[in-house]
C-alpha atoms as a PDB file:
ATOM      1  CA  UNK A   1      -4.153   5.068  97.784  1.00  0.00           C
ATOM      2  CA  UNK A   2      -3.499   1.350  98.344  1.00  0.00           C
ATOM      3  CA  UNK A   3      -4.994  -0.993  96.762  1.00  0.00           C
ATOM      4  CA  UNK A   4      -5.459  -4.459  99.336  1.00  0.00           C
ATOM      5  CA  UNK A   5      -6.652  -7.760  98.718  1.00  0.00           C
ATOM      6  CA  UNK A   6      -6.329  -9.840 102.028  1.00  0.00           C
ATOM      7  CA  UNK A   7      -7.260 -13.583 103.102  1.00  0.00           C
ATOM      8  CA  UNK A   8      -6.318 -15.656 105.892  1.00  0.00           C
ATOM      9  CA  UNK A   9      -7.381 -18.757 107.835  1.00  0.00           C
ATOM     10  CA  UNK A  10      -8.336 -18.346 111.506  1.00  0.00           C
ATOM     11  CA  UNK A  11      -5.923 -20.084 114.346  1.00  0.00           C
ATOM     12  CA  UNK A  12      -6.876 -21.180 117.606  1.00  0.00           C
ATOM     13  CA  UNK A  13      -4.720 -18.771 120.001  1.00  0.00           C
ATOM     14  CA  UNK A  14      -2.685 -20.842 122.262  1.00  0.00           C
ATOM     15  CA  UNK A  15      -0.414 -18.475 124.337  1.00  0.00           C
ATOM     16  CA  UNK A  16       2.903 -19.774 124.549  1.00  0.00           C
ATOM     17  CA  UNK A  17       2.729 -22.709 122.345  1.00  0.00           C
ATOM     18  CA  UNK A  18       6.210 -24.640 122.024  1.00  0.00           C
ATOM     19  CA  UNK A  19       5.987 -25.202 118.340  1.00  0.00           C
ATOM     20  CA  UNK A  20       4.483 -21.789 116.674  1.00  0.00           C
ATOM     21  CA  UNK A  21       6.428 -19.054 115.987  1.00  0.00           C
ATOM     22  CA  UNK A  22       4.681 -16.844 113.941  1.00  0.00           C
ATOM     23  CA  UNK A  23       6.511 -15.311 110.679  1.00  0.00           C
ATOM     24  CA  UNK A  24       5.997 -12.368 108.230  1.00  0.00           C
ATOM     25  CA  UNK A  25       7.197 -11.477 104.889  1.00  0.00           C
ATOM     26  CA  UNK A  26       7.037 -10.365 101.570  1.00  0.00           C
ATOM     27  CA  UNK A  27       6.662 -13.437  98.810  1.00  0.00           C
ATOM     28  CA  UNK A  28       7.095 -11.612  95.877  1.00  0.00           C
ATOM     29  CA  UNK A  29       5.970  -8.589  93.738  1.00  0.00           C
ATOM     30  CA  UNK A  30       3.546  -8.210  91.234  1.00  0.00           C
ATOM     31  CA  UNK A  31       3.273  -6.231  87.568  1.00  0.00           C
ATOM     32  CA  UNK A  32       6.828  -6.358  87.728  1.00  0.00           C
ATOM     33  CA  UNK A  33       9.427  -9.063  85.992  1.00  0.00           C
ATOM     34  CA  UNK A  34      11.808 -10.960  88.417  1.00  0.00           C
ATOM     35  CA  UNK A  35      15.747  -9.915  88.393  1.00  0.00           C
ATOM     36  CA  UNK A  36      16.820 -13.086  87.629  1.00  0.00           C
ATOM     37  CA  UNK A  37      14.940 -16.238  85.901  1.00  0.00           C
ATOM     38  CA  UNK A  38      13.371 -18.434  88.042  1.00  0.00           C
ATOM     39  CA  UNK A  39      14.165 -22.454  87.862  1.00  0.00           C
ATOM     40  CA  UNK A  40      11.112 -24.046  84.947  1.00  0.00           C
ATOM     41  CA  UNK A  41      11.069 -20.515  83.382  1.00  0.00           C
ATOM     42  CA  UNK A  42      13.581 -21.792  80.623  1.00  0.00           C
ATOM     43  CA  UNK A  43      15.709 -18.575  81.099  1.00  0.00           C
ATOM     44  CA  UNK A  44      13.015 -15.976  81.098  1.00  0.00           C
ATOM     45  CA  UNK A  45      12.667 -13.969  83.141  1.00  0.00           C
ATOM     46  CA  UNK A  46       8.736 -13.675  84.604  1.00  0.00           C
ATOM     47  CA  UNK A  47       6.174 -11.402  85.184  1.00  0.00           C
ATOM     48  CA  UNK A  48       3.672 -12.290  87.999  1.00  0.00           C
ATOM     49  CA  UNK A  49       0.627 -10.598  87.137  1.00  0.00           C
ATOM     50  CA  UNK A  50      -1.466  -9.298  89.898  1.00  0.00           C
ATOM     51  CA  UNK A  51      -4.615 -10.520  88.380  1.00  0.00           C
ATOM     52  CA  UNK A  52      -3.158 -13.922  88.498  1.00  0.00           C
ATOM     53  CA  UNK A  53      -2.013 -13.307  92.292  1.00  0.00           C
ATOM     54  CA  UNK A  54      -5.234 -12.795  93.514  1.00  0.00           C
ATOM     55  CA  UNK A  55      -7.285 -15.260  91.508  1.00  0.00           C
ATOM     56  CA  UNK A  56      -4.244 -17.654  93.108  1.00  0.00           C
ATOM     57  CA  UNK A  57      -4.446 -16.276  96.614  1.00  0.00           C
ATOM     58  CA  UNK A  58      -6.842 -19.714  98.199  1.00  0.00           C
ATOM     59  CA  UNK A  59      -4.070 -21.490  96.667  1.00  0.00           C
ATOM     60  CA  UNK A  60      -1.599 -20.129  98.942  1.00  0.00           C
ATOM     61  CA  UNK A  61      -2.898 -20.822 102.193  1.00  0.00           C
ATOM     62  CA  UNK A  62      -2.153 -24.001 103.833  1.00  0.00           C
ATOM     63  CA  UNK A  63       0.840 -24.953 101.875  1.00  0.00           C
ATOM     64  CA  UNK A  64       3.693 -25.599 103.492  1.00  0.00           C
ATOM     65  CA  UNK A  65       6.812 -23.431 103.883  1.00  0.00           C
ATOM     66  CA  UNK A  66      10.013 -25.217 103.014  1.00  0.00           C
ATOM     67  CA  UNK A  67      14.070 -24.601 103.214  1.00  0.00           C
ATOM     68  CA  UNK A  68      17.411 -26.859 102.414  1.00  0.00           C
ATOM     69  CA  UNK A  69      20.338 -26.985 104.360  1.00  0.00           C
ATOM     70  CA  UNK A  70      22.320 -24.700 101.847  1.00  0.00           C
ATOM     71  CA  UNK A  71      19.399 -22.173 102.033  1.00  0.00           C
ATOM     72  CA  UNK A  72      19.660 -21.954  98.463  1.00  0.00           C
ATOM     73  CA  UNK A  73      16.294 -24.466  96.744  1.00  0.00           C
ATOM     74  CA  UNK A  74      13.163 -25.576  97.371  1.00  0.00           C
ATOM     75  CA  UNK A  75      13.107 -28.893  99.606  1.00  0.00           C
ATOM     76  CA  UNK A  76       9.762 -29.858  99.443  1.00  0.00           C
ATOM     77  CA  UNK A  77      10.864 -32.780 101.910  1.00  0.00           C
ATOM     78  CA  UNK A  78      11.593 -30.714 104.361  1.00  0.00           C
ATOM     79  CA  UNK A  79       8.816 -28.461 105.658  1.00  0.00           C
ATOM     80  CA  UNK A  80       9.146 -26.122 108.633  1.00  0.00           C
ATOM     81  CA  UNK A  81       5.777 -23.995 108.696  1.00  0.00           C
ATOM     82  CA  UNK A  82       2.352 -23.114 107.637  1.00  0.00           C
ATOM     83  CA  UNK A  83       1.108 -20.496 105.472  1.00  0.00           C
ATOM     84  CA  UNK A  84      -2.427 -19.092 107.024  1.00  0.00           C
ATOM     85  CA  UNK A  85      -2.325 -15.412 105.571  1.00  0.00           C
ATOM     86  CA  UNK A  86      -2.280 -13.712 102.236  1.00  0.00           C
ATOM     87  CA  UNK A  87      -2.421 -10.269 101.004  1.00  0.00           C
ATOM     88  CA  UNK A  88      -1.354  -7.896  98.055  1.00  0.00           C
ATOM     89  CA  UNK A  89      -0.598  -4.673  99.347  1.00  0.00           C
ATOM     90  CA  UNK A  90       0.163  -2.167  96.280  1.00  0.00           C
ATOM     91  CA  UNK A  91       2.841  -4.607  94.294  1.00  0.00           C
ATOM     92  CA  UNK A  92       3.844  -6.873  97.379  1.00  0.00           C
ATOM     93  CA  UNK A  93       2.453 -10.115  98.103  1.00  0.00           C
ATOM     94  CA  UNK A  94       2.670 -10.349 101.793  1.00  0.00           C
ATOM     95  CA  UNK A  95       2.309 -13.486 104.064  1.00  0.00           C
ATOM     96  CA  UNK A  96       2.570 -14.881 107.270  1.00  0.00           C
ATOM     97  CA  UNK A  97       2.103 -17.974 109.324  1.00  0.00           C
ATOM     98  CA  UNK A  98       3.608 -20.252 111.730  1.00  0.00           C
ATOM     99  CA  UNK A  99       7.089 -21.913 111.607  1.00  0.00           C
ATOM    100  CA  UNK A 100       7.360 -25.207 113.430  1.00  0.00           C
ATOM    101  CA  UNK A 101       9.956 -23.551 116.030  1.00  0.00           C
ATOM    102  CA  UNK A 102      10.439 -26.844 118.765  1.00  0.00           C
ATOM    103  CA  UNK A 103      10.472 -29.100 115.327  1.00  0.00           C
ATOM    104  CA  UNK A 104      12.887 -27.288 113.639  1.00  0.00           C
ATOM    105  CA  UNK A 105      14.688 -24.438 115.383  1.00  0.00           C
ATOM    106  CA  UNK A 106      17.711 -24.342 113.636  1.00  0.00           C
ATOM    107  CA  UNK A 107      15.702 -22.262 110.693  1.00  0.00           C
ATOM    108  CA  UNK A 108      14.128 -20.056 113.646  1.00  0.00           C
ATOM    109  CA  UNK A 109      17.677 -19.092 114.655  1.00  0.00           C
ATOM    110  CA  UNK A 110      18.432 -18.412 111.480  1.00  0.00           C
ATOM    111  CA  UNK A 111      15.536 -16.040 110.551  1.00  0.00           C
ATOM    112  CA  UNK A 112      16.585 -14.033 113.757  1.00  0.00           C
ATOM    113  CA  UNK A 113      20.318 -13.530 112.710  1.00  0.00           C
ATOM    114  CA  UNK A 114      19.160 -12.114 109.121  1.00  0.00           C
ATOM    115  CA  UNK A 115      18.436  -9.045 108.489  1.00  0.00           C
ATOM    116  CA  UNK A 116      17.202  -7.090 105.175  1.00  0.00           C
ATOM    117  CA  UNK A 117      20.477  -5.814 105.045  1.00  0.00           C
ATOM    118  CA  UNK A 118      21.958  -4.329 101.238  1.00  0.00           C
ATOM    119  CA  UNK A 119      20.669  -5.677  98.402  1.00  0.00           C
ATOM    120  CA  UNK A 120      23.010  -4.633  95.570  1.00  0.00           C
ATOM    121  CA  UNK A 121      21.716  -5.462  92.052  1.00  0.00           C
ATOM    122  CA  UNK A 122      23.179  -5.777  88.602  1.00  0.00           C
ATOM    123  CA  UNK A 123      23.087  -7.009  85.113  1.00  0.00           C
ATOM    124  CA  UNK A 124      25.713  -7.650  83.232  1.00  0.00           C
ATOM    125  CA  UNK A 125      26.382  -8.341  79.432  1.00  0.00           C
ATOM    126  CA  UNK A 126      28.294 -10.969  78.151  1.00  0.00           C
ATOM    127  CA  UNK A 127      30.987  -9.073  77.333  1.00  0.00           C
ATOM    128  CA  UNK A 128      31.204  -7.937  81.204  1.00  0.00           C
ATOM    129  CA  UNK A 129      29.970  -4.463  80.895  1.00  0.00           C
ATOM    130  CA  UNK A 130      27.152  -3.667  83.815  1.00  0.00           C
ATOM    131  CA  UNK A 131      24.393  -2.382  81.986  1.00  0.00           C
ATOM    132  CA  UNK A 132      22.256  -1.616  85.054  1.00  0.00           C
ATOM    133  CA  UNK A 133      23.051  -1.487  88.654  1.00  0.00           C
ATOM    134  CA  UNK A 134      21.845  -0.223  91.708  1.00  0.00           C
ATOM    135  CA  UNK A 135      21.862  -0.362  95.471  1.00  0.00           C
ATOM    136  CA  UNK A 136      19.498  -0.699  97.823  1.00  0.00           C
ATOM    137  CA  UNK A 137      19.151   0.334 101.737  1.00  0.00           C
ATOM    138  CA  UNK A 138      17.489  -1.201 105.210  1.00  0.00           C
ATOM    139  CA  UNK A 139      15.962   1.583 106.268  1.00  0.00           C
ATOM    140  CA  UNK A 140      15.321   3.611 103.686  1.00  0.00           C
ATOM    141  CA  UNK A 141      11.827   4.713 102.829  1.00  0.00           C
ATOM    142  CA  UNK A 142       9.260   2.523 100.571  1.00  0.00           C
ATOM    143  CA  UNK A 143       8.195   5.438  98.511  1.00  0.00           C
ATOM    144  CA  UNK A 144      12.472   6.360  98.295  1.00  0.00           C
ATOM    145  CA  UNK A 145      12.521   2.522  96.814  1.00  0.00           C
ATOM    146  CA  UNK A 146       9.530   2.641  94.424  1.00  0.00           C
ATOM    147  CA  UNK A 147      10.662   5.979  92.627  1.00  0.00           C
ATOM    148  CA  UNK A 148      14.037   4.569  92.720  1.00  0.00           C
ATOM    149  CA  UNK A 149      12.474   1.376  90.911  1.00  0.00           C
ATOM    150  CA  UNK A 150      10.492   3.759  88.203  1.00  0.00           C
ATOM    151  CA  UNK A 151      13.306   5.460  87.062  1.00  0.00           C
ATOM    152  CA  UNK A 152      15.850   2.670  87.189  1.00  0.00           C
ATOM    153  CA  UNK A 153      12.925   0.565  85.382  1.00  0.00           C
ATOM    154  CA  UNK A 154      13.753   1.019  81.922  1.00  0.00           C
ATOM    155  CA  UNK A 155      17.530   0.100  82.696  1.00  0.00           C
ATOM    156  CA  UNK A 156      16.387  -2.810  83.279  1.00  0.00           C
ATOM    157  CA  UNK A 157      13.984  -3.784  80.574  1.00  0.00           C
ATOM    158  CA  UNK A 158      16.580  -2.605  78.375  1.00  0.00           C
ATOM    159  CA  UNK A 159      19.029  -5.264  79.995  1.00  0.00           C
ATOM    160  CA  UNK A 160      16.600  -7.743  80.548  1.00  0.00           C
ATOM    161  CA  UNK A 161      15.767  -7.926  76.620  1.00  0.00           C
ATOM    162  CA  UNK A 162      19.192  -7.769  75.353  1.00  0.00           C
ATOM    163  CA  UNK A 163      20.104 -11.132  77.946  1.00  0.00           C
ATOM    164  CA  UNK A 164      17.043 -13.092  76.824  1.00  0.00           C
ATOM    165  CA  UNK A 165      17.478 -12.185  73.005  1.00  0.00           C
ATOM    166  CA  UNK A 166      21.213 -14.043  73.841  1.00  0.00           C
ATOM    167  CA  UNK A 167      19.815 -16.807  75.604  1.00  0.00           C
ATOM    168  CA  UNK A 168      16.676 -17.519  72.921  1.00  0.00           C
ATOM    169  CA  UNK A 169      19.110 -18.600  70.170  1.00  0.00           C
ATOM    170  CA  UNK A 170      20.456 -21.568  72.797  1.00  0.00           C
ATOM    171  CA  UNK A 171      16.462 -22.721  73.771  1.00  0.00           C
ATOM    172  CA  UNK A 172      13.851 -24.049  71.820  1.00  0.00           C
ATOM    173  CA  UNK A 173      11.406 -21.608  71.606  1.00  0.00           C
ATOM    174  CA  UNK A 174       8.342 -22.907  73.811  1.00  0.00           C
ATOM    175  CA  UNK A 175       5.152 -21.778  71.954  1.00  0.00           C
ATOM    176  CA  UNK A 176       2.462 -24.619  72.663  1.00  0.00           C
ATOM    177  CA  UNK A 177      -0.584 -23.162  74.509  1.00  0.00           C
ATOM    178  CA  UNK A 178      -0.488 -26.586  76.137  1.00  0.00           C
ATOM    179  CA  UNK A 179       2.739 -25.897  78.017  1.00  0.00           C
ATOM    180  CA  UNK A 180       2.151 -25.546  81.959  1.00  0.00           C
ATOM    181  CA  UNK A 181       5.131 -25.674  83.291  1.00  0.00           C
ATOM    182  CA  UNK A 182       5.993 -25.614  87.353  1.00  0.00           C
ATOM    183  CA  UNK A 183       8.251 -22.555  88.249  1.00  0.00           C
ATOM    184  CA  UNK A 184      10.022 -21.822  91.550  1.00  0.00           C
ATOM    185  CA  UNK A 185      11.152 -18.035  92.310  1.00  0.00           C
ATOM    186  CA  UNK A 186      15.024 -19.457  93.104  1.00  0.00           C
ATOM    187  CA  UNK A 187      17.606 -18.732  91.042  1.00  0.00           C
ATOM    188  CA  UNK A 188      20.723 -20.895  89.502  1.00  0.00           C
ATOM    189  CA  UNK A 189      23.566 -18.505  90.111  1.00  0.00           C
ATOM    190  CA  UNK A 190      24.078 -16.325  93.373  1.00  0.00           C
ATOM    191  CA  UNK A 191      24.034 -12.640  93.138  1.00  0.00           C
ATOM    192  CA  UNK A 192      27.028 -11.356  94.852  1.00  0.00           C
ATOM    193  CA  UNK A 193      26.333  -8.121  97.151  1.00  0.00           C
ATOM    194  CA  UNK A 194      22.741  -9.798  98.245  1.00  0.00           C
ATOM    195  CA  UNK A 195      21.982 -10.198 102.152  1.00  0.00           C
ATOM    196  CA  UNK A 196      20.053 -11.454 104.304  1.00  0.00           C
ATOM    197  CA  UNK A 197      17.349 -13.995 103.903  1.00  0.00           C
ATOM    198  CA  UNK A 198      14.071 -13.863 101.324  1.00  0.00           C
ATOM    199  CA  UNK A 199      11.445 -16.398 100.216  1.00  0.00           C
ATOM    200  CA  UNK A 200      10.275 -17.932  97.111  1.00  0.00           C
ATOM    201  CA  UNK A 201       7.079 -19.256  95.851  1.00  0.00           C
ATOM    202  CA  UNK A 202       6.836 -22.389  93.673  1.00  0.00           C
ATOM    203  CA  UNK A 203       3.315 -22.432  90.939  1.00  0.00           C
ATOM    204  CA  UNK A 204       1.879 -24.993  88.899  1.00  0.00           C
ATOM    205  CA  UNK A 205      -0.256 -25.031  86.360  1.00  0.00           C
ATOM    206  CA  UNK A 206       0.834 -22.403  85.079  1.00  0.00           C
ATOM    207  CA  UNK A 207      -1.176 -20.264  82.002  1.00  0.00           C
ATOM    208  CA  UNK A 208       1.477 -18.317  80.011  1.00  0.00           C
ATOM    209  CA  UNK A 209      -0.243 -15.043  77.973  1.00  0.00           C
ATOM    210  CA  UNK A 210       2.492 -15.950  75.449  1.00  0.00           C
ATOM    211  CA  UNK A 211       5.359 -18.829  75.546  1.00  0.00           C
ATOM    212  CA  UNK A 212       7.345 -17.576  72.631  1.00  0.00           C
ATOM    213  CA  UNK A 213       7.591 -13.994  74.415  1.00  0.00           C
ATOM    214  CA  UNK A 214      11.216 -12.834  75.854  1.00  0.00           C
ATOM    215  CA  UNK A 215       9.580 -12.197  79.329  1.00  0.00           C
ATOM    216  CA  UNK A 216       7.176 -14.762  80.326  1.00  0.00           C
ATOM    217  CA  UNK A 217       3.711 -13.218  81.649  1.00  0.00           C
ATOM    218  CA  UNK A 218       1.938 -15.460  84.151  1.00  0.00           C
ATOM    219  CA  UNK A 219      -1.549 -15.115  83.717  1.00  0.00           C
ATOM    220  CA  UNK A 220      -3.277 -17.920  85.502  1.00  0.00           C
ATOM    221  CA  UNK A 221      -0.822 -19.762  88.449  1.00  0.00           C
ATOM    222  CA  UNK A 222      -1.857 -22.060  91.525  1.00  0.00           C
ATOM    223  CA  UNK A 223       0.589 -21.421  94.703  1.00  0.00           C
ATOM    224  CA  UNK A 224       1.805 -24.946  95.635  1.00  0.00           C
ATOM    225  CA  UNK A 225       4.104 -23.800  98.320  1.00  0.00           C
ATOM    226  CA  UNK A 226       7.073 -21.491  99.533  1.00  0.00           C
ATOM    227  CA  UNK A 227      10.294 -21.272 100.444  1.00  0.00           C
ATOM    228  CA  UNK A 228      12.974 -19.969 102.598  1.00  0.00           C
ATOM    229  CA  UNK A 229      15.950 -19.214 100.709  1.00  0.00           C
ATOM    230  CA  UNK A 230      18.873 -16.759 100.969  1.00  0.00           C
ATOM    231  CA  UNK A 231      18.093 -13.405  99.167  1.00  0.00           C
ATOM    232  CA  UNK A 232      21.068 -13.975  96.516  1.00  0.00           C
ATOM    233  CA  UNK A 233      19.515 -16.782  95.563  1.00  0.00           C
ATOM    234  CA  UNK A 234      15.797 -15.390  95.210  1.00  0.00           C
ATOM    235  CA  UNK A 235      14.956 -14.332  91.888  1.00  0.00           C
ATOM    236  CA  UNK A 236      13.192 -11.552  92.936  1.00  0.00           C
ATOM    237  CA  UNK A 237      15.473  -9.326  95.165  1.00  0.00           C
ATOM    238  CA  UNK A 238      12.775  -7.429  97.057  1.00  0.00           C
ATOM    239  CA  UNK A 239      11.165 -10.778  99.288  1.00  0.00           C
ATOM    240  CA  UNK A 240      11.931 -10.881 103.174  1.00  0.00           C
ATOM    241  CA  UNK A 241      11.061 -12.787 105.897  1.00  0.00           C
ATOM    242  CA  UNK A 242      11.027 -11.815 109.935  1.00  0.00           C
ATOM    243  CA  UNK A 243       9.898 -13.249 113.226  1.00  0.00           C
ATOM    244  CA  UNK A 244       6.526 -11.959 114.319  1.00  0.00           C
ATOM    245  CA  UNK A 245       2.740 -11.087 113.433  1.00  0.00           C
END
């Protein structure tokens, strides 16, 4: 069974207009924590809860869909397309919308070179043992990925907990119910191994369920935009983004 929560804003059609090209992808996933701590998060890594994703999903449409030159940040200065659809389909939080293709084509071309490609993923202690690592095909089956994610799931909780319990004793521990902080889904460091481009999605006002926990749980976000970004810099590995409807 899948569950679906959809919402979109209606277009005009105009065939062949010069400056839509229409996109697709997958934002991010939900119920599940990121690989990699986004940037405002403090080092923790994040749990979008799907609760939160749909109370947020009017948010989402309209804003703007942004890249930098690097492909590697939100540029909030530099906006190439519209966001005018929304769903949650089981954990993903699909999109699409319109990139500004005559305005900016250089981003078009790019979107048609990448592909999904391999996404290899690891943690690693500090001492440079991997604790958890795994590989990931194009092509291979959504229901081959999710069972691969089950089992593999505890491997990384395990790692997960033993890299924030590090990082905690260098941070002040963030507790105040008053704390909202702004986080964008990009990450500081590149993950080798990762191809192919992805997006991230940038939240404010953010309602943490507890800001002294080792994973953060968003419980109440508003979307305040997206971005396209290259997948080793996403901090959630799973998020794509194609040409097309």
């Amino acid at each position: 069974m899948i569950d679906l929560k959809s919402m979109s804003v209606e277009m005009p059609e105009v065939v062949g207009h010069p400056n839509r090209a229409a996109f697709r992808g997958v934002l991010t996933t939900v119920d599940v924590p990121s690989q990699r701590a986004p940037s405002g998060a403090k080092g923790h890594l994040v749990v979008l809860t799907k609760q939160a994703a749909e109370a947020a999903l009017p948010s989402l449409l309209g804003m703007a869909l942004d890249y930098s030159p690097a492909l590697d940040r939100h540029d909030v200065r530099r906006k190439v397309g519209v966001i005018t659809r929304a769903e949650i389909v089981g954990r993903s939080l699909e999109l699409g919308g319109y990139l500004y293709a005559r305005d900016c084509p250089e981003i078009v071309k790019e979107i048609e070179k990448s592909r999904r490609g391999t996404t290899a993923v690891s943690v690693v202690r500090s001492s440079g043992q991997t604790v958890f690592s795994t590989t990931l095909h194009a092509g291979a089956s959504q229901s081959r990925a999710w069972a691969e994610g089950y089992r593999l799931g505890s491997s990384l909780r395990r790692a997960a907990t033993e890299i924030l319990t590090l990082t905690e004793t260098l941070q002040p521990r963030w507790k105040s119910a008053s704390y909202r902080p702004t986080i964008r889904a990009e990450a500081s460091i590149a993950m080798p191994g990762t191809a192919g481009l992805g997006l991230s999605y940038e939240v404010t006002d953010v309602q943490l369920r507890d800001a002294g926990a080792q994973v953060w749980m968003l419980e109440k976000v508003t979307f305040t935009g997206a971005a396209i970004l290259r997948r080793d810099k996403a901090a959630y590995q799973d998020t794509w983004i194609e040409l097309g409807r």
